[in-house]
C-alpha atoms as a PDB file:
ATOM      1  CA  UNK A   1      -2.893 -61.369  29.243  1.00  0.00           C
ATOM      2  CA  UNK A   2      -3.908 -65.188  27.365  1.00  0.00           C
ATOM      3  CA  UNK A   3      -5.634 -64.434  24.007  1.00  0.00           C
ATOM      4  CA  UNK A   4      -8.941 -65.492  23.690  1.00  0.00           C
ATOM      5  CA  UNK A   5      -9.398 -68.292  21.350  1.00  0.00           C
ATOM      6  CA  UNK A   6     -11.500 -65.664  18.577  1.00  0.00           C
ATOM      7  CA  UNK A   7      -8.073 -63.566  19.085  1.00  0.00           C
ATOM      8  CA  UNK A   8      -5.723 -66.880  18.224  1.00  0.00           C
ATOM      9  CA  UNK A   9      -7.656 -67.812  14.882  1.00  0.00           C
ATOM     10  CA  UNK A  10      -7.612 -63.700  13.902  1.00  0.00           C
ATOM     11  CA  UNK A  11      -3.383 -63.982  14.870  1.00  0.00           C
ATOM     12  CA  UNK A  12      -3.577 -66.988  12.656  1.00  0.00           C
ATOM     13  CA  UNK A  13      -5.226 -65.446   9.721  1.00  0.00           C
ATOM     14  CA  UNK A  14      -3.784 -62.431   9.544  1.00  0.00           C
ATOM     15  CA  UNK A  15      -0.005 -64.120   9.564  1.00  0.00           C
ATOM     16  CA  UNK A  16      -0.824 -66.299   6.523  1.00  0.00           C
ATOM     17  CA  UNK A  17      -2.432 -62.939   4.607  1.00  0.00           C
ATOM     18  CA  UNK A  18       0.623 -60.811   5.360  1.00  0.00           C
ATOM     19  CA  UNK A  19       2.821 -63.800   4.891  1.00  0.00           C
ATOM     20  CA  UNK A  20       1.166 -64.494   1.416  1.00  0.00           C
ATOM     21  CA  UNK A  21       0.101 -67.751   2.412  1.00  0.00           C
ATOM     22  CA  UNK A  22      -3.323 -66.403   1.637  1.00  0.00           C
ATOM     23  CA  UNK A  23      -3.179 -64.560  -1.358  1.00  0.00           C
ATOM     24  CA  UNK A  24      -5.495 -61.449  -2.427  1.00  0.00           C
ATOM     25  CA  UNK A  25      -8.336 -62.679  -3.685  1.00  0.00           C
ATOM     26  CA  UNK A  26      -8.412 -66.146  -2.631  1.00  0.00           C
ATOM     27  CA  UNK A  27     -11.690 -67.680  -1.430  1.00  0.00           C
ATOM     28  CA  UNK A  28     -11.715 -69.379   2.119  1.00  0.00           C
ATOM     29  CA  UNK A  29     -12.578 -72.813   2.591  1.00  0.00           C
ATOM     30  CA  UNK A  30     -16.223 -72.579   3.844  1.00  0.00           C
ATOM     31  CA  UNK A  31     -16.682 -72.181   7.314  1.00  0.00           C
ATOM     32  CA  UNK A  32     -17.415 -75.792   8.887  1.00  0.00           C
ATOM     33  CA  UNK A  33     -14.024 -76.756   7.180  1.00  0.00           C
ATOM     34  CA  UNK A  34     -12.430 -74.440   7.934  1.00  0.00           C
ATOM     35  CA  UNK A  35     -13.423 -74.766  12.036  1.00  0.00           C
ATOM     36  CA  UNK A  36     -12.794 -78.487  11.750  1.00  0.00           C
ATOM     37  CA  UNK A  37      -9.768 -77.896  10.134  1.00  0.00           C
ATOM     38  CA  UNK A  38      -8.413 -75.729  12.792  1.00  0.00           C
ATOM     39  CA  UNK A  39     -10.134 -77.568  15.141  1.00  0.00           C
ATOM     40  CA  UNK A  40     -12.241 -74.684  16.543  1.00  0.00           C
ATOM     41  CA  UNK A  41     -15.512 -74.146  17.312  1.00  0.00           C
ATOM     42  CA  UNK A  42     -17.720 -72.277  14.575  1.00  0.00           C
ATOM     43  CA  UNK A  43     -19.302 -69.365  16.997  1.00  0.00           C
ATOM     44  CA  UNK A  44     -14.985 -68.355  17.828  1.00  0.00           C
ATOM     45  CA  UNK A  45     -14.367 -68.362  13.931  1.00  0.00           C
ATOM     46  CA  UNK A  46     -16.863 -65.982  13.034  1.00  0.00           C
ATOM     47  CA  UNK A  47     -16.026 -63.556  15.676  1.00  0.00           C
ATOM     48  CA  UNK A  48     -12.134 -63.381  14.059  1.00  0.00           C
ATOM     49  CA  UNK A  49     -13.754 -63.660  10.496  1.00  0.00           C
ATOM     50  CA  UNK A  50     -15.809 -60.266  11.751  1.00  0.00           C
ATOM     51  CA  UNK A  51     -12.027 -58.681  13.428  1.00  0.00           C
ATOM     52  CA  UNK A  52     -10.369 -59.470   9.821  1.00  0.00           C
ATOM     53  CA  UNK A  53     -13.842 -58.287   8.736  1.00  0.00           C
ATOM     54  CA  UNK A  54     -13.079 -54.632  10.091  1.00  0.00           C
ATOM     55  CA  UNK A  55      -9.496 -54.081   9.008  1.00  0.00           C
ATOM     56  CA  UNK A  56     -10.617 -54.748   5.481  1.00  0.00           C
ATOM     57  CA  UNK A  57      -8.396 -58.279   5.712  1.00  0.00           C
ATOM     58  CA  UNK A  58     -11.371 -60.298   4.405  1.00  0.00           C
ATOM     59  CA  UNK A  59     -14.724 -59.195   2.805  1.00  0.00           C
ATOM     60  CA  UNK A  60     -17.658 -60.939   1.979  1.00  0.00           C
ATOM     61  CA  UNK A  61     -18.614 -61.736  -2.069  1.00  0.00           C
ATOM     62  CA  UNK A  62     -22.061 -62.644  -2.410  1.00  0.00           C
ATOM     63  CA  UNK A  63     -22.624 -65.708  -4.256  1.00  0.00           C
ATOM     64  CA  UNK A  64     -18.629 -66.053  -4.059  1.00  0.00           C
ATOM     65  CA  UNK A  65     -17.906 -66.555  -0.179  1.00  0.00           C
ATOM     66  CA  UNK A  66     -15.674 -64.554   1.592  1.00  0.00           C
ATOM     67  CA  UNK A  67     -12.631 -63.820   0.003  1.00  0.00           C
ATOM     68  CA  UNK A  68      -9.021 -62.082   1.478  1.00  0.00           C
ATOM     69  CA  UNK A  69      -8.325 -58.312   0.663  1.00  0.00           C
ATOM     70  CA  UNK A  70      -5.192 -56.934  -0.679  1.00  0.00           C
ATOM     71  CA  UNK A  71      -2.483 -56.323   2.588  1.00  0.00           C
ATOM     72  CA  UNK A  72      -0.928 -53.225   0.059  1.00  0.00           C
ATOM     73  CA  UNK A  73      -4.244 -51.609  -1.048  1.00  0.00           C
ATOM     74  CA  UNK A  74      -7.286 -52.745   1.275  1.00  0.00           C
ATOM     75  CA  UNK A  75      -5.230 -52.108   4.768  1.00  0.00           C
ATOM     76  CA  UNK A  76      -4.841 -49.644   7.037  1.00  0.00           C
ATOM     77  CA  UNK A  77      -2.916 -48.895  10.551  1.00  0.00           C
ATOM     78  CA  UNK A  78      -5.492 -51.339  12.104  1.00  0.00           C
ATOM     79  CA  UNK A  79      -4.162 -54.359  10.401  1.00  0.00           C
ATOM     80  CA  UNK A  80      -0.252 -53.256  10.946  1.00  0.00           C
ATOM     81  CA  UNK A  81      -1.522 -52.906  14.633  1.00  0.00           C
ATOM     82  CA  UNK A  82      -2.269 -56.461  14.972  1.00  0.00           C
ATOM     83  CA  UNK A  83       0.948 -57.472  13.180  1.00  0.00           C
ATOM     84  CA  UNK A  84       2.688 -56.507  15.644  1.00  0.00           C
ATOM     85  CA  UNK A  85       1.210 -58.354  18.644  1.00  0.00           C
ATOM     86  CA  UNK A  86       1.716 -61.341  16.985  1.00  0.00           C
ATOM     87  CA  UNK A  87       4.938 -63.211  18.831  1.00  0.00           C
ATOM     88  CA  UNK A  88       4.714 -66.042  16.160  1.00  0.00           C
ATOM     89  CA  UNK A  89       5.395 -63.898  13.379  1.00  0.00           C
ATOM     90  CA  UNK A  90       8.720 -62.765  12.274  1.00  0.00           C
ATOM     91  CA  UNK A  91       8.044 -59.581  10.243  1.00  0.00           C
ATOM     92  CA  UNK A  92      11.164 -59.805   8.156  1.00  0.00           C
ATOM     93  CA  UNK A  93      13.627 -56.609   6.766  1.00  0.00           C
ATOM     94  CA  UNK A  94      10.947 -54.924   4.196  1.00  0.00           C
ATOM     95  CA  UNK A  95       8.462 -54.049   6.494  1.00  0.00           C
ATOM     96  CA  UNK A  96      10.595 -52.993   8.967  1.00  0.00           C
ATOM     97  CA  UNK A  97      12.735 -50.834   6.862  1.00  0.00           C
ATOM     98  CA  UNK A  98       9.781 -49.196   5.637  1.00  0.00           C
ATOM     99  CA  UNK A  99       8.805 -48.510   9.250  1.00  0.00           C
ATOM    100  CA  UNK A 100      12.255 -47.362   9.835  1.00  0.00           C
ATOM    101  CA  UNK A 101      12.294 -44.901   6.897  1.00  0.00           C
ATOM    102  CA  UNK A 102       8.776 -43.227   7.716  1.00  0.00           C
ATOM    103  CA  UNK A 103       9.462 -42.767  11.227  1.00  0.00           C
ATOM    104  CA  UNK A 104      13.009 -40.641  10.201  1.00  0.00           C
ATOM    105  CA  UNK A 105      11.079 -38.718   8.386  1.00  0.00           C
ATOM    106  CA  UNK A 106       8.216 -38.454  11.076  1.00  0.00           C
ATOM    107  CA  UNK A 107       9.698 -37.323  13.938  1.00  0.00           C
ATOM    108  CA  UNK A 108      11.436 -34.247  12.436  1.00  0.00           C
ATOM    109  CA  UNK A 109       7.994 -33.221  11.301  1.00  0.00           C
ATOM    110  CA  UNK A 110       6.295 -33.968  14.259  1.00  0.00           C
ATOM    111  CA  UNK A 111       9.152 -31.584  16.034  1.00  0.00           C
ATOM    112  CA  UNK A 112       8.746 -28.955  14.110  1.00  0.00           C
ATOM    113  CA  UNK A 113       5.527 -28.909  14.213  1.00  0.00           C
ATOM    114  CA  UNK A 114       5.315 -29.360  18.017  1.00  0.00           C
ATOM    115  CA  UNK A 115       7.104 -26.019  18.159  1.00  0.00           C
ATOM    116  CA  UNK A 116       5.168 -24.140  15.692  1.00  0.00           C
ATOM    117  CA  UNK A 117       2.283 -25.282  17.688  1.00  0.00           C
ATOM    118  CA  UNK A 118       4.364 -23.730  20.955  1.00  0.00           C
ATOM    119  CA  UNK A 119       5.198 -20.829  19.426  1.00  0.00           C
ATOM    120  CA  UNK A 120       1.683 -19.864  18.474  1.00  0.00           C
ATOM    121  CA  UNK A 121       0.625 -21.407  22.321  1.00  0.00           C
ATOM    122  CA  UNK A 122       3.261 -19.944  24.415  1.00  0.00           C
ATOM    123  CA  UNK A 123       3.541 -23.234  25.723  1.00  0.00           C
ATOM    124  CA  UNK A 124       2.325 -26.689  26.487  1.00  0.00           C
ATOM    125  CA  UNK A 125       1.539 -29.546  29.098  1.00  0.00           C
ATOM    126  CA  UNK A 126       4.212 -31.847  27.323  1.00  0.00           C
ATOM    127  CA  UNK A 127       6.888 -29.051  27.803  1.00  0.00           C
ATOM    128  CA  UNK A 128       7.502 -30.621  31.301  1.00  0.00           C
ATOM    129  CA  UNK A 129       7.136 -33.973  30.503  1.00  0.00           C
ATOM    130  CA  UNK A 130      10.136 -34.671  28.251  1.00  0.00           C
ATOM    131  CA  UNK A 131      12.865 -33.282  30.732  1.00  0.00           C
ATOM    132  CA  UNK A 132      11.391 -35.863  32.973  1.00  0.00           C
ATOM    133  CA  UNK A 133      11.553 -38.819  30.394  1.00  0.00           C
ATOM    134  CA  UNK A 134      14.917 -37.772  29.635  1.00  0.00           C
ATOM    135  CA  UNK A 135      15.949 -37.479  33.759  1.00  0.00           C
ATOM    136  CA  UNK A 136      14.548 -41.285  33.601  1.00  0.00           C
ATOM    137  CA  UNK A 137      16.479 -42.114  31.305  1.00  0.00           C
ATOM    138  CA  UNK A 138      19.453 -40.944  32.410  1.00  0.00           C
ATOM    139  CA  UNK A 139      18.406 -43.019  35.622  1.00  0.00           C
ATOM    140  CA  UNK A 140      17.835 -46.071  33.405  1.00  0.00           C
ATOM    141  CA  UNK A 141      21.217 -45.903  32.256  1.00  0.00           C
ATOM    142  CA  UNK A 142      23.083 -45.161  35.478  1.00  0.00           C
ATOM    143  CA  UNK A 143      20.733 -48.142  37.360  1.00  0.00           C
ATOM    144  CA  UNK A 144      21.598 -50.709  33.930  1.00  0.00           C
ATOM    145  CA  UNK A 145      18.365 -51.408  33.446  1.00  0.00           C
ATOM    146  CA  UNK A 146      17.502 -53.513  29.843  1.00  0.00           C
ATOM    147  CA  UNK A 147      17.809 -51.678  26.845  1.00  0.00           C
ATOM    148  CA  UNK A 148      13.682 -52.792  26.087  1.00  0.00           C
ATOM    149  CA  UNK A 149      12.935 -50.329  29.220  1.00  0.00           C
ATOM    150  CA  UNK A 150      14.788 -47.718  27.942  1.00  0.00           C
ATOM    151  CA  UNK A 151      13.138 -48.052  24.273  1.00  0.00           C
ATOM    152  CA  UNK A 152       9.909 -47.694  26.029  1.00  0.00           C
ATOM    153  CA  UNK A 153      11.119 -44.833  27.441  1.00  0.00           C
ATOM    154  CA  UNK A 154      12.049 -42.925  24.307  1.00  0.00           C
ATOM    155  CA  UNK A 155       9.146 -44.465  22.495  1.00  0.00           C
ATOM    156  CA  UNK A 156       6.991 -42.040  25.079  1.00  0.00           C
ATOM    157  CA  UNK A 157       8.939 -39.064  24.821  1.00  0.00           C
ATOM    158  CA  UNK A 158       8.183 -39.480  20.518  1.00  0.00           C
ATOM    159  CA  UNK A 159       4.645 -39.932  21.842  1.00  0.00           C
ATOM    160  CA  UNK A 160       4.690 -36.991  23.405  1.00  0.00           C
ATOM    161  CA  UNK A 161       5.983 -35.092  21.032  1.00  0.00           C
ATOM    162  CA  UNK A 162       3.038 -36.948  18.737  1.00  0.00           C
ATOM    163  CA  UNK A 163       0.736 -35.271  21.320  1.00  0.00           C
ATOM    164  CA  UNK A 164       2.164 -31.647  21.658  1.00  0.00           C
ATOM    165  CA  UNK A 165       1.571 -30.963  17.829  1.00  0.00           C
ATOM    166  CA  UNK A 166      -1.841 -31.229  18.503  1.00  0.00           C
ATOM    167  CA  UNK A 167      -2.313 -33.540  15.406  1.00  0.00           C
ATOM    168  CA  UNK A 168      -4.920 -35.965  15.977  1.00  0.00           C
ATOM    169  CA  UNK A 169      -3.825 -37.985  12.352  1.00  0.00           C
ATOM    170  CA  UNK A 170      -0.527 -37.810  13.506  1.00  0.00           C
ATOM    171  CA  UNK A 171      -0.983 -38.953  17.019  1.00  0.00           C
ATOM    172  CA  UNK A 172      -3.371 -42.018  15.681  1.00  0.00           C
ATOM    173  CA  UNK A 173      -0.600 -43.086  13.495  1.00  0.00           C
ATOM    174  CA  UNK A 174       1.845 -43.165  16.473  1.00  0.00           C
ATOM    175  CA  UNK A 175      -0.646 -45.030  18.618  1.00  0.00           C
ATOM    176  CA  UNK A 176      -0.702 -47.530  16.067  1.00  0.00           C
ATOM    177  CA  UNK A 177       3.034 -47.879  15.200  1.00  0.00           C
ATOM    178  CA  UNK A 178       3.916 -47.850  18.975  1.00  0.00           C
ATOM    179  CA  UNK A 179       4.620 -51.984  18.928  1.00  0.00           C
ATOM    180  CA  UNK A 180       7.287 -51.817  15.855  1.00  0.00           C
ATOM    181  CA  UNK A 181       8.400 -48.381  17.179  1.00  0.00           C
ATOM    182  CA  UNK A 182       9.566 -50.418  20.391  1.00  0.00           C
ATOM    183  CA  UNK A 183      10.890 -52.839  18.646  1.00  0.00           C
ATOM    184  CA  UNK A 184      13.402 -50.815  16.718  1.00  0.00           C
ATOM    185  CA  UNK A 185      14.215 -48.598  19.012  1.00  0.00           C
ATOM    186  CA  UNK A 186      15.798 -50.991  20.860  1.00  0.00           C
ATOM    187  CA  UNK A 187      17.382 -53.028  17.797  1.00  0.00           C
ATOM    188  CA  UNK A 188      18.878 -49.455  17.913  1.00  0.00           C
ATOM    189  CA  UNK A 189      19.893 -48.847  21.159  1.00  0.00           C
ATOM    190  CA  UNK A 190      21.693 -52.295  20.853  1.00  0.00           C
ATOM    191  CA  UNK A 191      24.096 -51.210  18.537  1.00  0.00           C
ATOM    192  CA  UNK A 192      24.631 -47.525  19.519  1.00  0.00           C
ATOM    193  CA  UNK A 193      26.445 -45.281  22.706  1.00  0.00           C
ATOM    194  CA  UNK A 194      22.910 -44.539  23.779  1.00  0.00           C
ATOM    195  CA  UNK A 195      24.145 -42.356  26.428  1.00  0.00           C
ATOM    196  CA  UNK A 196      25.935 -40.148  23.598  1.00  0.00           C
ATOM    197  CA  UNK A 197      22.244 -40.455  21.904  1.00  0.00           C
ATOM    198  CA  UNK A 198      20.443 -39.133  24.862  1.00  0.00           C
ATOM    199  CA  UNK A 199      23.465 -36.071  25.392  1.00  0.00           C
ATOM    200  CA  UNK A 200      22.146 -35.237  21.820  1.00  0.00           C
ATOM    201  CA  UNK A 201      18.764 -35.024  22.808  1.00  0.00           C
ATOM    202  CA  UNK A 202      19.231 -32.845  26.050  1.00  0.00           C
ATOM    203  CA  UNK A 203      21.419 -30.336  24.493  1.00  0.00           C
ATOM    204  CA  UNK A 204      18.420 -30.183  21.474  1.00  0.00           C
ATOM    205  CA  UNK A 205      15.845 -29.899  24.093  1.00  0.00           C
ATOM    206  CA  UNK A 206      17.859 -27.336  25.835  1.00  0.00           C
ATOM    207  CA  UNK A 207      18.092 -25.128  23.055  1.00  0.00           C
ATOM    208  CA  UNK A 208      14.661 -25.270  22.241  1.00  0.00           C
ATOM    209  CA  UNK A 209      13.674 -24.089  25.663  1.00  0.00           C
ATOM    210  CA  UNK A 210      15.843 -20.886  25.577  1.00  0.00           C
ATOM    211  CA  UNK A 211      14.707 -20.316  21.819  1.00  0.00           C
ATOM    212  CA  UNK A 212      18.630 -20.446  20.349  1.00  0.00           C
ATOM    213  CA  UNK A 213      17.481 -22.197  17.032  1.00  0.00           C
ATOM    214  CA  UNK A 214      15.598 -20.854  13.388  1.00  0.00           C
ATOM    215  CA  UNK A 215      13.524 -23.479  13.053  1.00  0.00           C
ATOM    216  CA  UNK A 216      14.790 -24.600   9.607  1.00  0.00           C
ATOM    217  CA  UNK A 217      17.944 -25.005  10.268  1.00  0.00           C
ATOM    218  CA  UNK A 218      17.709 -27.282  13.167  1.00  0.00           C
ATOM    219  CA  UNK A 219      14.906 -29.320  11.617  1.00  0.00           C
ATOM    220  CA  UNK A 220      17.806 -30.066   8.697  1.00  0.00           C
ATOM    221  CA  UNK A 221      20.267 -30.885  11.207  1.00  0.00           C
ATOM    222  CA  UNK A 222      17.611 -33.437  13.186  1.00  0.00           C
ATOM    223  CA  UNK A 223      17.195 -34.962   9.695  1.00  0.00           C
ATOM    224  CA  UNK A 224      21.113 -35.584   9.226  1.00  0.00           C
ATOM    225  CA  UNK A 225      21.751 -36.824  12.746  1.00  0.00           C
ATOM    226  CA  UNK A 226      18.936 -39.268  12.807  1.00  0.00           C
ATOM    227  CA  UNK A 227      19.754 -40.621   9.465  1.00  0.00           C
ATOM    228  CA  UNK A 228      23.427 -40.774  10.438  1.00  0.00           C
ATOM    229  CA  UNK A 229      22.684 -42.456  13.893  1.00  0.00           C
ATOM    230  CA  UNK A 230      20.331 -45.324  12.476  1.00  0.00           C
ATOM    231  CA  UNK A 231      22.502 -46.452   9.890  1.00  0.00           C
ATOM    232  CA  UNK A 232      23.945 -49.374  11.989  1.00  0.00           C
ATOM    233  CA  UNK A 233      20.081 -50.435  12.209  1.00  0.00           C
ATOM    234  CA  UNK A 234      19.536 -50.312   8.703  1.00  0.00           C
ATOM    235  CA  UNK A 235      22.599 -52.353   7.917  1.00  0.00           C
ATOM    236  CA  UNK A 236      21.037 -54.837  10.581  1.00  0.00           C
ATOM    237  CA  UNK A 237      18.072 -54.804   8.904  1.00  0.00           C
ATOM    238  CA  UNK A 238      19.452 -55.227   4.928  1.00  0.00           C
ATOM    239  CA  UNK A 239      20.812 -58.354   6.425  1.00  0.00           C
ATOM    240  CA  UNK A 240      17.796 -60.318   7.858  1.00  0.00           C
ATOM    241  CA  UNK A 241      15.616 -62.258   5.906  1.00  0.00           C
ATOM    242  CA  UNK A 242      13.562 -59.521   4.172  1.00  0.00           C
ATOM    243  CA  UNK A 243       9.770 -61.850   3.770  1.00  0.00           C
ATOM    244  CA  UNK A 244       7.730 -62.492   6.820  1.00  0.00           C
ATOM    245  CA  UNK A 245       7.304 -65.271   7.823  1.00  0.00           C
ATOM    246  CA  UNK A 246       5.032 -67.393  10.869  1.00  0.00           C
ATOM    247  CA  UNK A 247       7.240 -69.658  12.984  1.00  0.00           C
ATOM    248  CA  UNK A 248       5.003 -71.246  14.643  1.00  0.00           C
ATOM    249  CA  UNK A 249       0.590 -71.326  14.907  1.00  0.00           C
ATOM    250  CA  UNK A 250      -0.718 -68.615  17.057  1.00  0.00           C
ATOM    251  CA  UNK A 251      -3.426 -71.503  18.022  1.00  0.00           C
ATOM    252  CA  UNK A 252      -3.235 -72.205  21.728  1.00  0.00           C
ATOM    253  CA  UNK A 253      -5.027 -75.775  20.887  1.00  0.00           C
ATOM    254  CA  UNK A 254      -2.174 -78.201  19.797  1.00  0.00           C
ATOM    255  CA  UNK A 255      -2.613 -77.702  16.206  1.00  0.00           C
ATOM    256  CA  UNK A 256       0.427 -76.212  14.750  1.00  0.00           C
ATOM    257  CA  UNK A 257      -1.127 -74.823  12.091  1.00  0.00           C
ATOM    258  CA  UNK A 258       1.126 -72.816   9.443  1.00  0.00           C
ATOM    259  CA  UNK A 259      -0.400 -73.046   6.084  1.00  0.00           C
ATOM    260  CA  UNK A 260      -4.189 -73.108   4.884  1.00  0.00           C
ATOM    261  CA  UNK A 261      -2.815 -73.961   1.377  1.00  0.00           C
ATOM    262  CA  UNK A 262      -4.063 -77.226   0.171  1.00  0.00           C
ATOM    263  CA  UNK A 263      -7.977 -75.663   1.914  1.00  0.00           C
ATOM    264  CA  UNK A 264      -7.845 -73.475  -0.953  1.00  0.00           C
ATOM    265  CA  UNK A 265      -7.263 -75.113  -3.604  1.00  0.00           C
ATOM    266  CA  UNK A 266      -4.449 -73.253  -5.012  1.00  0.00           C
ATOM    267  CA  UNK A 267      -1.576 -74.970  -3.732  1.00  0.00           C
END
């Protein structure tokens, strides 16, 4: 689906804050030069500056303007949503090592607490799901369908883990990292025998379902294996360019727009 032109200028604005380009603190240009500037109309530029508005990007300062928030200490999930639906923005190595890192560590806590949350339940709706993601999988493989299909698929069966712990932070946070989760998951699968990968996964699943595991133990091993089997994609990812940086102007109008620097007055 097109982006609306309120959605281009918020694309636009949030590249050039996570980018640096517009630095914490910084005062936008007032609003009529700014619009001209991007060639936009005024009533499309205060809906994004009211988006940014939300996710803490920009605040208003009275007698000072409005003025960009701090991507490290002002922003939440919301704005590292909208990163990642941005196609002209390369996120560069940092960010998505630090993604990588938080979701090893994630997942084996979202496991174990799925199961605590089974043991306690007898059971749960999701218990039936995975054996079908994994069947699809399987299917995926066989058929040689594109790796992105078969990220997405083991994107969902995370989410569904997400959802079987019964964690509604935990779930949120997933719903938000979905995008980047997609993304390397199937840097990953590019560079592993994902078929070996999903073997792992059934015989884990297998012995969860007949109860052969102490909990601790297998948690510890989870940790190990997943650590072990992304290291390829961290390697990948120590040797990319490690800042972000915007390509090209999410504006749909002609204007390749890239920089608001010399607008600010602190070129």
């Amino acid at each position: 689906m097109s982006k609306t032109l309120p959605d281009q200028i918020a694309d636009l604005l949030i590249s050039l804050i996570f980018t640096g380009d517009l630095r914490a603190g910084e005062k936008l240009p007032p609003e009529r030069q700014l619009a001209e500037f991007l060639d936009v109309d005024r009533t499309s530029l205060r809906m994004a500056l009211r988006t940014l508005g939300r996710m803490n990007a920009v605040r208003s300062v009275q007698g000072s303007g409005i003025r960009v928030g701090d991507v490290r200490r002002d922003m939440g999930l919301d704005f590292l949503d909208n990163l990642y639906r941005i196609p002209e923005l390369e996120l560069g190595g940092e960010l998505l090592l630090a993604g990588l890192e938080l979701f090893n560590r994630a997942i084996p806590t979202a496991i174990r607490l799925a199961l605590e949350k089974r043991e306690r339940s007898g059971g749960s709706p999701e218990d039936a799901v995975i054996p079908q993601l994994v069947q699809r999988m399987y299917q995926g493989l066989n058929e040689g369908v594109p790796m992105s299909e078969l990220a997405d698929l083991e994107v969902e069966m995370i989410d569904t883990i997400m959802t079987a712990t019964g964690n509604l932070v935990l779930q949120a946070s997933s719903t938000s990292s979905r995008r980047i989760r997609s993304l390397l998951t199937q840097k990953l699968f590019e560079q592993i025998d994902v078929r070996a990968h999903l073997d792992h996964q059934v015989q884990m699943l297998m012995r969860t379902q007949q109860g052969d595991y102490r909990l601790d133990e297998m948690i510890q091993q989870y940790q190990q294996y997943i650590d072990t089997l992304t290291k390829p994609l961290r390697e990948h990812l120590n040797n990319i360019p490690e800042q972000p940086r915007l390509l090209r102007s999410p504006l749909h109008n002609g204007r390749n727009i890239i920089s608001l620097r010399h607008l600010t007055g602190s070129a």
